[in-house]
C-alpha atoms as a PDB file:
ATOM      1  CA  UNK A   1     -13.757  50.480  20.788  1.00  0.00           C
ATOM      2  CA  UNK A   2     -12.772  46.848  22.362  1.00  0.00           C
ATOM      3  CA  UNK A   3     -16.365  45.459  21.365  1.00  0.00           C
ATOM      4  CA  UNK A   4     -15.736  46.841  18.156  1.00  0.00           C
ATOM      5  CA  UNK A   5     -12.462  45.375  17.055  1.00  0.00           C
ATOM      6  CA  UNK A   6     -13.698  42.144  19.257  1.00  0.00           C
ATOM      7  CA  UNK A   7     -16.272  42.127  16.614  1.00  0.00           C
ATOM      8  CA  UNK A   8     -14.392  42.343  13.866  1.00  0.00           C
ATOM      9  CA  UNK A   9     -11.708  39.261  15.084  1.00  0.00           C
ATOM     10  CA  UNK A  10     -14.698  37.021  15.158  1.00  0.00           C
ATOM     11  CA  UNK A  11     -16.087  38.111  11.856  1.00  0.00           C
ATOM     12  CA  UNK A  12     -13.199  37.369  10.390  1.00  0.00           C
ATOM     13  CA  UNK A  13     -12.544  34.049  12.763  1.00  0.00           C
ATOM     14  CA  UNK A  14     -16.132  32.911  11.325  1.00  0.00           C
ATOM     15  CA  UNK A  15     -15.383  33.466   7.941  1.00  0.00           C
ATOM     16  CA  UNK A  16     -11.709  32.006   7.643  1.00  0.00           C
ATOM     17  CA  UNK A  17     -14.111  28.495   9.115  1.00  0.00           C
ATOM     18  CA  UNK A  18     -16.435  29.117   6.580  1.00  0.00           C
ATOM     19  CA  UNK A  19     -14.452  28.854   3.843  1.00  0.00           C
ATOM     20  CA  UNK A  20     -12.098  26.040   4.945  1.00  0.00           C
ATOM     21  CA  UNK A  21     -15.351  24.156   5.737  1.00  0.00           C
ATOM     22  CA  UNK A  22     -16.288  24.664   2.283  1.00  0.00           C
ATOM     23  CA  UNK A  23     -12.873  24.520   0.302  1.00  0.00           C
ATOM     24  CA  UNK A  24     -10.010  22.607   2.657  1.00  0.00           C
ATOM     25  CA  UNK A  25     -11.858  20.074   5.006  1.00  0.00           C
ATOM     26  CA  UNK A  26     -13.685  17.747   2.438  1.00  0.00           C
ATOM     27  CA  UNK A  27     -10.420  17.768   0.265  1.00  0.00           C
ATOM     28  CA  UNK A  28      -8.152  17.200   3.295  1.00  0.00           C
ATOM     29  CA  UNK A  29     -10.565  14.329   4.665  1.00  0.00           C
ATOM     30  CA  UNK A  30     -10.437  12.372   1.523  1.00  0.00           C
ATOM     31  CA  UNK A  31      -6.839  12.841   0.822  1.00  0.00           C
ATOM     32  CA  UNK A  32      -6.202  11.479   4.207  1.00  0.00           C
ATOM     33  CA  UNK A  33      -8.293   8.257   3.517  1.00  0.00           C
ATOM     34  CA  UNK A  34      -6.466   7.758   0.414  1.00  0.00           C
ATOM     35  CA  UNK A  35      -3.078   8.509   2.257  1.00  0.00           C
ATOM     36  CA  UNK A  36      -4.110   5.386   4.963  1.00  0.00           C
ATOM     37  CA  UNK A  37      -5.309   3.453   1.810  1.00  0.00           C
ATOM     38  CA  UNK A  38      -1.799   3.850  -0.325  1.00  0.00           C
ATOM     39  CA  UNK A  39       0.046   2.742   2.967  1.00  0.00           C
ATOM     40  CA  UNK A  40      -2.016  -0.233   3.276  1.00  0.00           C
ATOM     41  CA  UNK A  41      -0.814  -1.232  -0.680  1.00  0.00           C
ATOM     42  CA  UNK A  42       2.790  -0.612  -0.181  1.00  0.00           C
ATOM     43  CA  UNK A  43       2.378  -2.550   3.352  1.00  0.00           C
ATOM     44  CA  UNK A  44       0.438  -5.623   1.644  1.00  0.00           C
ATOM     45  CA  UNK A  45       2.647  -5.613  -1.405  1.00  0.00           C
ATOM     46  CA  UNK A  46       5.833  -5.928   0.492  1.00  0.00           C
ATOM     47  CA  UNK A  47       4.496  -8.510   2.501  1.00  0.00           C
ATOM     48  CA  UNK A  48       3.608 -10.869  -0.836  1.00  0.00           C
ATOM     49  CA  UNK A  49       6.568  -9.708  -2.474  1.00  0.00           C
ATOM     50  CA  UNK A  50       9.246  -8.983  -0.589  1.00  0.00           C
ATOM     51  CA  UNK A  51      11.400  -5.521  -0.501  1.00  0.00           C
ATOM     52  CA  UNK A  52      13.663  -6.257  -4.139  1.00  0.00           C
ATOM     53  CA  UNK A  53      10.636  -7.771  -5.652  1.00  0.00           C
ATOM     54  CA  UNK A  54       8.451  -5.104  -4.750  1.00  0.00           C
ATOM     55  CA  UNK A  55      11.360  -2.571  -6.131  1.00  0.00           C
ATOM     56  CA  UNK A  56      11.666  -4.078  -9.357  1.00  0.00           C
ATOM     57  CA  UNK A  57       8.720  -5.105 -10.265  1.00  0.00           C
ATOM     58  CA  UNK A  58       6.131  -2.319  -8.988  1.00  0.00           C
ATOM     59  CA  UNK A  59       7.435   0.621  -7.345  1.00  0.00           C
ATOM     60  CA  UNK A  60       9.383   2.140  -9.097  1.00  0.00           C
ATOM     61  CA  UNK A  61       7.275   4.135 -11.265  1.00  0.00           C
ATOM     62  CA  UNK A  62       4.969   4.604  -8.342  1.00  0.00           C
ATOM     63  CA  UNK A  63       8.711   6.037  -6.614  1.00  0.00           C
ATOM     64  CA  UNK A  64       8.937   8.658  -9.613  1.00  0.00           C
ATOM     65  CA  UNK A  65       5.636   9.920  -9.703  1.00  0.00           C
ATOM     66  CA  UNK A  66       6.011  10.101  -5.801  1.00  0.00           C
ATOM     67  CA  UNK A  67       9.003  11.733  -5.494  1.00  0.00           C
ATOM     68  CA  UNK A  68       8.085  14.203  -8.859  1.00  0.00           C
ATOM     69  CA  UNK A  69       4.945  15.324  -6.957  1.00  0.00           C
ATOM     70  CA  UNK A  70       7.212  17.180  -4.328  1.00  0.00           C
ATOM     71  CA  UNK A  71       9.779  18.378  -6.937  1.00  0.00           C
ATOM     72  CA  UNK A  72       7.186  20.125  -9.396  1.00  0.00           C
ATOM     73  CA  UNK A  73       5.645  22.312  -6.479  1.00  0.00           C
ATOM     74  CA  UNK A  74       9.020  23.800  -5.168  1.00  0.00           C
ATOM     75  CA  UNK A  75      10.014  26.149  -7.962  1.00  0.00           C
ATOM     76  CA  UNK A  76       6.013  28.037  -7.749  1.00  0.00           C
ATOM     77  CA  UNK A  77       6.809  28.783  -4.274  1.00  0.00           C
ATOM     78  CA  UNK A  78      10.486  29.311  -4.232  1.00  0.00           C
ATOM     79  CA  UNK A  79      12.650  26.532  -2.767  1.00  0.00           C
ATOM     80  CA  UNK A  80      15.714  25.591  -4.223  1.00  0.00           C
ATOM     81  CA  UNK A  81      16.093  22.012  -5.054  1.00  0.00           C
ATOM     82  CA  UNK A  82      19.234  21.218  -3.601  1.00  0.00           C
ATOM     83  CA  UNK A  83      19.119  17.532  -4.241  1.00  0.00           C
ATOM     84  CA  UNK A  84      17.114  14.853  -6.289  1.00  0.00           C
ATOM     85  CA  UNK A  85      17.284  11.029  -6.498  1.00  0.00           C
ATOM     86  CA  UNK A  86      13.762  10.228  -8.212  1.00  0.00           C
ATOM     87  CA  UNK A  87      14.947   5.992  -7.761  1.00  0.00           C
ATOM     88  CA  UNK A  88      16.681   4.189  -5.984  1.00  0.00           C
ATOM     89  CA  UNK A  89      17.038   0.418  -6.157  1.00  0.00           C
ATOM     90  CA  UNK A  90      19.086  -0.090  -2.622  1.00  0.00           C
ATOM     91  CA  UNK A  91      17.366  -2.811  -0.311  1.00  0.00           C
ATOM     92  CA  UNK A  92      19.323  -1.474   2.156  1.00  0.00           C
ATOM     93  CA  UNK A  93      15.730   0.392   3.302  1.00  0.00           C
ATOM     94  CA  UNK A  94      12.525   1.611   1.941  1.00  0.00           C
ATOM     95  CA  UNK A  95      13.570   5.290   0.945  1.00  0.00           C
ATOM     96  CA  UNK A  96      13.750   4.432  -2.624  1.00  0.00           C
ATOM     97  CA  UNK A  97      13.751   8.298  -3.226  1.00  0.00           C
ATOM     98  CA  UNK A  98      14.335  12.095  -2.141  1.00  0.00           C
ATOM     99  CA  UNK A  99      14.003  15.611  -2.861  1.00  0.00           C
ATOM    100  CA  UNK A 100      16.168  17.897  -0.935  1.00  0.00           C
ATOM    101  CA  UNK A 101      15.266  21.021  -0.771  1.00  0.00           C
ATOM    102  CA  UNK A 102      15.557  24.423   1.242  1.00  0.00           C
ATOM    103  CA  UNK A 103      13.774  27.384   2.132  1.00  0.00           C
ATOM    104  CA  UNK A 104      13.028  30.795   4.262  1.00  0.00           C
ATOM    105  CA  UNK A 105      11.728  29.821   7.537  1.00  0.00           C
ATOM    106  CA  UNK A 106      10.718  33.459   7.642  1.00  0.00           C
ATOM    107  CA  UNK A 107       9.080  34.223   4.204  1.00  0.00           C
ATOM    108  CA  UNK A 108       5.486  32.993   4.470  1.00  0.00           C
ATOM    109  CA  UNK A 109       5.450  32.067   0.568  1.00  0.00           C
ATOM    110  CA  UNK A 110       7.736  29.734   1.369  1.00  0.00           C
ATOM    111  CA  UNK A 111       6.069  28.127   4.555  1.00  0.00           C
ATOM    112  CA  UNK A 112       2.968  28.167   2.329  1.00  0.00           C
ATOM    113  CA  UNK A 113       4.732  26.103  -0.071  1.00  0.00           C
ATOM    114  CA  UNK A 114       5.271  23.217   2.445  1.00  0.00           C
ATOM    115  CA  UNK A 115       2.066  22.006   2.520  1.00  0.00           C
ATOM    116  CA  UNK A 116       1.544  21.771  -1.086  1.00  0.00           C
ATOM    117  CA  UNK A 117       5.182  20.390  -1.826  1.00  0.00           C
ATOM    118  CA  UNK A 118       4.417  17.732   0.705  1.00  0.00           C
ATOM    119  CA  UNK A 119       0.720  16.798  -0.750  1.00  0.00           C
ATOM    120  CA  UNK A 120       2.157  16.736  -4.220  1.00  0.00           C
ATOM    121  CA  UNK A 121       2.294  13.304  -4.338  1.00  0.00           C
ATOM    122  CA  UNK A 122      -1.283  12.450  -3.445  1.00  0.00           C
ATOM    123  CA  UNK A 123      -1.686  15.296  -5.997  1.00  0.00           C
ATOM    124  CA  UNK A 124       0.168  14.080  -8.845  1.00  0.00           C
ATOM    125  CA  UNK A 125      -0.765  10.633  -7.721  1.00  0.00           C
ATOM    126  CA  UNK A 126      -4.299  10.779  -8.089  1.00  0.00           C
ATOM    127  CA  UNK A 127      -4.033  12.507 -11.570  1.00  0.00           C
ATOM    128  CA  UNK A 128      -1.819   9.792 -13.254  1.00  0.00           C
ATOM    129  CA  UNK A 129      -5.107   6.758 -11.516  1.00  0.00           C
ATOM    130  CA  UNK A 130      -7.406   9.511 -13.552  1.00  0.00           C
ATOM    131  CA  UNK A 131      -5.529   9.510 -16.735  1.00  0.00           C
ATOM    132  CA  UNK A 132      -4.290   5.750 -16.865  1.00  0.00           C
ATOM    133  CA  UNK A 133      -8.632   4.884 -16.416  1.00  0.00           C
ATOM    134  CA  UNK A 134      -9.332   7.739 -19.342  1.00  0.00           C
ATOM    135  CA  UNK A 135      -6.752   7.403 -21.312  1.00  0.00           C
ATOM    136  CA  UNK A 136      -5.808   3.775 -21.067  1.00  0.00           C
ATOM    137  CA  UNK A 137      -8.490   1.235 -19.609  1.00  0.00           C
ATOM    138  CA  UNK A 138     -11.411   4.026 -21.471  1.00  0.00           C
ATOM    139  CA  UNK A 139     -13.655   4.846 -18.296  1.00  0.00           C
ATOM    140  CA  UNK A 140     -15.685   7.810 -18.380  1.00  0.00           C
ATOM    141  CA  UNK A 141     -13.894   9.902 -16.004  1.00  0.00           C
ATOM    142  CA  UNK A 142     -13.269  13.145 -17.439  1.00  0.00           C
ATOM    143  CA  UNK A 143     -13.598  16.561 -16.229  1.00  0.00           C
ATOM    144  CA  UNK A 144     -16.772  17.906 -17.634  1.00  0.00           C
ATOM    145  CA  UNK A 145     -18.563  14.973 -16.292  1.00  0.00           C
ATOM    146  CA  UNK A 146     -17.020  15.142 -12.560  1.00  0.00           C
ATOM    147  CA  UNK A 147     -17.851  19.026 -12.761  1.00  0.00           C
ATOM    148  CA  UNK A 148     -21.551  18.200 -14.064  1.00  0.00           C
ATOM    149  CA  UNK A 149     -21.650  15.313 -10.718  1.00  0.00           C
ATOM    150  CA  UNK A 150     -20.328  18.357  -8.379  1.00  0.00           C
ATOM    151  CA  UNK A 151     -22.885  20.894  -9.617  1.00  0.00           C
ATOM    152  CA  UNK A 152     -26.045  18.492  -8.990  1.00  0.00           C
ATOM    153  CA  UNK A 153     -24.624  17.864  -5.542  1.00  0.00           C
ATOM    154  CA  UNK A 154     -24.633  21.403  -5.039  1.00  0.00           C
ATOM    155  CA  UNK A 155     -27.820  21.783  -6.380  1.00  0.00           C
ATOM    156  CA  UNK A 156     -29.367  18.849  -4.215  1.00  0.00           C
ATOM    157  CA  UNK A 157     -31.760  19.819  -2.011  1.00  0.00           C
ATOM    158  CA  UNK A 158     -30.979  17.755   1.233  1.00  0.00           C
ATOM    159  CA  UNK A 159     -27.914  15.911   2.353  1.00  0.00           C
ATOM    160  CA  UNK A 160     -30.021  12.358   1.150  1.00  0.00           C
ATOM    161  CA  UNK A 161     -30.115  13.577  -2.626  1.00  0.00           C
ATOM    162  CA  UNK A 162     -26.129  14.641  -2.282  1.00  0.00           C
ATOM    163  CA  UNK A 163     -25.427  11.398  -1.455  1.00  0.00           C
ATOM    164  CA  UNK A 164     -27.918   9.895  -3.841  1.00  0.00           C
ATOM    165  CA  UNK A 165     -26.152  11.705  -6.570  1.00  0.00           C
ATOM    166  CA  UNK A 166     -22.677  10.990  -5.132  1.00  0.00           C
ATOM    167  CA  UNK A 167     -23.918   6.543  -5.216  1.00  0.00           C
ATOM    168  CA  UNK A 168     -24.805   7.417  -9.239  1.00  0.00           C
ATOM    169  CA  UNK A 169     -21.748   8.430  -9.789  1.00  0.00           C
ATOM    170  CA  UNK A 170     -19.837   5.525  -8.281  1.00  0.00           C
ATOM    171  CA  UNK A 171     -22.127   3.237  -9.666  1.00  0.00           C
ATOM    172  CA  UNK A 172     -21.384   5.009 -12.970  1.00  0.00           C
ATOM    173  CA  UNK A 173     -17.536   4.343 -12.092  1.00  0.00           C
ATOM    174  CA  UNK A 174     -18.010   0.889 -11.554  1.00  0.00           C
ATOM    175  CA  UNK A 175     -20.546   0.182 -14.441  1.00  0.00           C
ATOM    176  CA  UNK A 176     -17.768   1.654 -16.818  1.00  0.00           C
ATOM    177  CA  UNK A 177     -15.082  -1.035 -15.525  1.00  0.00           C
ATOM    178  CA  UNK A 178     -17.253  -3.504 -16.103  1.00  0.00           C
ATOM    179  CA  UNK A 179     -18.759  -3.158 -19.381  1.00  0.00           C
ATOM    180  CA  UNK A 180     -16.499  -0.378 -21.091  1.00  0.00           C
ATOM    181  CA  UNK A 181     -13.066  -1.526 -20.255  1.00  0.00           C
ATOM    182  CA  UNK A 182     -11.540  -4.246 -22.501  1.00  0.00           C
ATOM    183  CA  UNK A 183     -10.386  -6.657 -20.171  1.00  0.00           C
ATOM    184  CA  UNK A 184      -8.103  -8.510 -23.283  1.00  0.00           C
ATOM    185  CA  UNK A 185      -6.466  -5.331 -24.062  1.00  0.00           C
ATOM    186  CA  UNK A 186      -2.717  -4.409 -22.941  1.00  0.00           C
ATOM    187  CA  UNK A 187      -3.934  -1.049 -22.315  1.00  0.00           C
ATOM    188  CA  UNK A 188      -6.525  -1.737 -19.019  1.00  0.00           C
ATOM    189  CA  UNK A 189      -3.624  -3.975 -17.874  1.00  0.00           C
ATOM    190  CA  UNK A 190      -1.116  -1.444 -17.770  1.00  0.00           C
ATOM    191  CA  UNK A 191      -3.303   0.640 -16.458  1.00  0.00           C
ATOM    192  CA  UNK A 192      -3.650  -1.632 -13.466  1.00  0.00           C
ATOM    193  CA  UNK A 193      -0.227  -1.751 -12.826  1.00  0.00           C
ATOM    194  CA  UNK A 194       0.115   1.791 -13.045  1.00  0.00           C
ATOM    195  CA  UNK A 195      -2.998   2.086 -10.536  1.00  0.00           C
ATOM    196  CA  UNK A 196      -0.819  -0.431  -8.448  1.00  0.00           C
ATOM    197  CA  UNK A 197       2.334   1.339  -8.278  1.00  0.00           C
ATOM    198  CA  UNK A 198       1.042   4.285  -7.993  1.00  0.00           C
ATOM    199  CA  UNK A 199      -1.373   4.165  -5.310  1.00  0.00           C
ATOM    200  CA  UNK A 200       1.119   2.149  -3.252  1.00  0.00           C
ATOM    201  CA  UNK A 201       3.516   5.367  -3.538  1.00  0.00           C
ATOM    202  CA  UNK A 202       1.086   7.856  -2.546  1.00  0.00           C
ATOM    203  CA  UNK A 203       1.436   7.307   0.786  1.00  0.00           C
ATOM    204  CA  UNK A 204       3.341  10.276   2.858  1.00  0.00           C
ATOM    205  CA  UNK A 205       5.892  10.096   5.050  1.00  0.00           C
ATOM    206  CA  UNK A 206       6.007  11.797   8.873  1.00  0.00           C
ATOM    207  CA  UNK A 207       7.963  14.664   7.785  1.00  0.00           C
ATOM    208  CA  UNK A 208       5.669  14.854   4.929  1.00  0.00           C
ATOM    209  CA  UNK A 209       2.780  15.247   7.491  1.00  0.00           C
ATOM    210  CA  UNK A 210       4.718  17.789  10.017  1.00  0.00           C
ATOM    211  CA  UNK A 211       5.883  20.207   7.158  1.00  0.00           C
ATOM    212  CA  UNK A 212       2.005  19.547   5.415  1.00  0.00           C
ATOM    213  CA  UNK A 213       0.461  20.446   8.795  1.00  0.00           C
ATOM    214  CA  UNK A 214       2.723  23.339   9.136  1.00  0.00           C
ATOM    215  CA  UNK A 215       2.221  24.965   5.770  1.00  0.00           C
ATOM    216  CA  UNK A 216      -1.705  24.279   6.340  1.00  0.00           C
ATOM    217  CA  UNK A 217      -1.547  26.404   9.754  1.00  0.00           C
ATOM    218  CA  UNK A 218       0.039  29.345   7.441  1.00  0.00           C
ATOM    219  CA  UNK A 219      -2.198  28.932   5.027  1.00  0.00           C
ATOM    220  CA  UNK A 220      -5.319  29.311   7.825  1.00  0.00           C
ATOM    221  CA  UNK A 221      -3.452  32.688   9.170  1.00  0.00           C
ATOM    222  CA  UNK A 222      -2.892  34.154   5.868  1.00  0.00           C
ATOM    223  CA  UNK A 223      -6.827  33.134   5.086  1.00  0.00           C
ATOM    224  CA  UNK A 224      -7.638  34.808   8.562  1.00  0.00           C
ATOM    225  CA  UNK A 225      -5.204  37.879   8.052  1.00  0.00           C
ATOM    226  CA  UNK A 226      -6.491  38.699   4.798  1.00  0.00           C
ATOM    227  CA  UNK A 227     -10.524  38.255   6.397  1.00  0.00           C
ATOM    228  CA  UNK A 228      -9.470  40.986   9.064  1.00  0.00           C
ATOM    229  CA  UNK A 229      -8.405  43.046   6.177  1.00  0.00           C
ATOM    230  CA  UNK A 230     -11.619  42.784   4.398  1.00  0.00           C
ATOM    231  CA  UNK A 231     -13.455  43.298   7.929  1.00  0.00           C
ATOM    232  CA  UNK A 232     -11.252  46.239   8.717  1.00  0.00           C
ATOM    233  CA  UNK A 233     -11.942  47.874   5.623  1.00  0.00           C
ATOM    234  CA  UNK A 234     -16.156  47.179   5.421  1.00  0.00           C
ATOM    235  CA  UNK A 235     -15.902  44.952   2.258  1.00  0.00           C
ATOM    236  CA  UNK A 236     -17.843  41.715   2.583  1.00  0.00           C
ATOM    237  CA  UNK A 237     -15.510  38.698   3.150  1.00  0.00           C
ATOM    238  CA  UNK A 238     -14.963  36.067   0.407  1.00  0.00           C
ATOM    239  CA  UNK A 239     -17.846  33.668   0.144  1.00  0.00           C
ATOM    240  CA  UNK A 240     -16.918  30.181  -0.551  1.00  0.00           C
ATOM    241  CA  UNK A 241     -19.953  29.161  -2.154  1.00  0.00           C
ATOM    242  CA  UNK A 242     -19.237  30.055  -5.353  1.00  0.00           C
ATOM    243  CA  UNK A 243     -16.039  27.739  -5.560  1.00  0.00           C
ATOM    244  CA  UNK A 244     -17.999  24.836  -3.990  1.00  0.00           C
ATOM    245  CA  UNK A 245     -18.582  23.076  -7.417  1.00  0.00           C
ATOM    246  CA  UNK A 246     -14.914  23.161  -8.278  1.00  0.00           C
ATOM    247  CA  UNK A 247     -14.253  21.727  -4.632  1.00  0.00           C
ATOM    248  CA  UNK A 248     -16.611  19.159  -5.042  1.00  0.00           C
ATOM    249  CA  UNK A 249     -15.048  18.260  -8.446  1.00  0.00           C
ATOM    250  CA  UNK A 250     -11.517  18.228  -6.639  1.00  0.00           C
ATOM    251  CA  UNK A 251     -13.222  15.675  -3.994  1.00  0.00           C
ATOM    252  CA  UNK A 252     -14.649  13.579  -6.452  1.00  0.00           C
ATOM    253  CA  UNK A 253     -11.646  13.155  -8.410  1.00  0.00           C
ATOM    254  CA  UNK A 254     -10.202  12.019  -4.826  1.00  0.00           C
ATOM    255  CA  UNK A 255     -13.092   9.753  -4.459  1.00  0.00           C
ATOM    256  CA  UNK A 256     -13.206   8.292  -7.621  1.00  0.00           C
ATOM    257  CA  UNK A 257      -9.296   7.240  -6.935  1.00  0.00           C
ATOM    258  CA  UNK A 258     -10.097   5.819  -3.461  1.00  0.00           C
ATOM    259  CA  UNK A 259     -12.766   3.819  -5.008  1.00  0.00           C
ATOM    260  CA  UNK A 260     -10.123   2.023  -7.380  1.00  0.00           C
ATOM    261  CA  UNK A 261      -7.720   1.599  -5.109  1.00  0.00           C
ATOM    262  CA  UNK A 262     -10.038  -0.236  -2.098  1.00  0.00           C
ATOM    263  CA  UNK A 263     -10.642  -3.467  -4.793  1.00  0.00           C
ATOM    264  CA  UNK A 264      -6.914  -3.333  -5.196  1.00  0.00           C
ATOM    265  CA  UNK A 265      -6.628  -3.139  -1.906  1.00  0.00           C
ATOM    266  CA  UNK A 266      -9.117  -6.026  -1.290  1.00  0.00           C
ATOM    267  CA  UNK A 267      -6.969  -7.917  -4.285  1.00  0.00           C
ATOM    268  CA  UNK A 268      -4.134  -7.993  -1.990  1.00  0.00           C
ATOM    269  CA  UNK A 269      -5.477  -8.449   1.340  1.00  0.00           C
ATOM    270  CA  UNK A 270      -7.164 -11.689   0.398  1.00  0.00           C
ATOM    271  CA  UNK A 271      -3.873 -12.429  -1.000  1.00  0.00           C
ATOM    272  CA  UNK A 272      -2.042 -12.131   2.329  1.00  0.00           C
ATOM    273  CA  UNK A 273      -4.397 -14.001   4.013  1.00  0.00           C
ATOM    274  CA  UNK A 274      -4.513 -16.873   1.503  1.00  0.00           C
ATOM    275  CA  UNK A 275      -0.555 -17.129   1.182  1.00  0.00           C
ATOM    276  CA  UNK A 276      -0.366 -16.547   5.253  1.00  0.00           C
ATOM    277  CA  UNK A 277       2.146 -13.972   4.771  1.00  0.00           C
END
């Protein structure tokens, strides 16, 4: 009876890994780069700028979307908005916005929710850098073709052809800023802003991180609860490949944003260093 049910806790141990291997821990690794990234922007732009420069002149749409991406994911799972101050232009510190908000420490929805309302900015972040380079500067990012990019690295034989097929599609990124974006038009320029303000907001915060980290453990239990369930009962646990493509997709998307945001990033460094700021 004991080997039995020991059994059936690592069956369903082995396949809650499984499928945050597949689905959670390439998305979480990239978000994380882009989180360090973001921080490095807002840290570089204050130090060419100053804190009321910076404000004014770039963060504050950067500061909506930011605070926006934690406001749109409380309702779905349930916590009251108490407070909101999407802006602030106080130099009296950096927090140039909140969302207050409250919750069930004892309903699991709502501990779910945490992690999501805390990641909503990198979220919402990431899909304003896609639409301002679709929609404004006219790169080639669209869905269909990140979804076509994830299913040949699923279908790639060996770990070399994934990342052969992940360098074409970077090199595709970069080949349409340089020869399909009209660098005399208003509209790739206000992209880059955009791409500036924004990425320099999508860094989180440490309570951010803590209530992220927290809603992620819940997440794993449920994911590990409802595995047991399946082992319990003799149905075959969820398999993850199926969903890989759309992961893949997710993680490109990620990538493609990190990859505009490191020349920005670059931009400013050199900046820093030449001004001796």
């Amino acid at each position: 009876m004991w080997e039995t049910g020991k059994s059936l806790l690592i069956q369903a141990l082995q396949s809650t890994a499984w499928q945050a291997l597949y689905l959670l821990i390439p998305l979480l690794l990239t978000g994380t780069l882009i989180h360090f990234c973001s921080n490095l922007l807002e840290i570089f732009a204050l130090r060419l700028l100053g804190l009321k420069a910076y404000l004014y002149l770039i963060a504050w749409p950067g500061t909506l979307v930011h605070e926006l991406g934690h406001a749109i994911f409380c309702s779905p799972f349930g916590h009251r908005i108490d407070k909101v101050r999407l802006l602030s232009f106080s130099t009296r510190n950096q927090s140039t916005g909140y969302v207050s908000h409250s919750y069930s420490g004892r309903n699991p929805w709502h501990l779910l929710g945490n992690f999501f309302i805390s990641i909503g900015p990198l979220l919402l972040g990431s899909l304003v850098v896609i639409l301002s380079l679709r929609y404004l500067a006219g790169v080639p990012v669209g869905p269909r073709r990140l979804l076509a990019n994830a299913n040949s690295l699923v279908s790639a034989e060996s770990i070399f052809s994934s990342l052969k097929v992940l360098n074409l599609s970077l090199r595709g990124l970069a080949y349409g800023l340089v020869r399909s974006v009209d660098w005399t038009g208003w509209r790739t320029w206000l992209a880059a802003y955009l791409i500036l303000s924004v990425g320099s907001a999508m860094t989180l915060s440490r309570e951010d991180l803590s209530a992220a980290a927290g809603g992620l453990g819940v997440l794993l239990l449920l994911g590990y609860a409802f595995n047991l369930a399946l082992a319990l009962t003799g149905i075959s646990a969820f398999q993850p490949a199926g969903l890989l493509p759309w992961t893949l997709a997710g993680c490109l998307v990620l990538i493609v944003v990190l990859a505009v945001l490191l020349p920005v990033l670059l931009v400013l460094w050199l900046l820093v260093k030449l001004t001796g700021r």
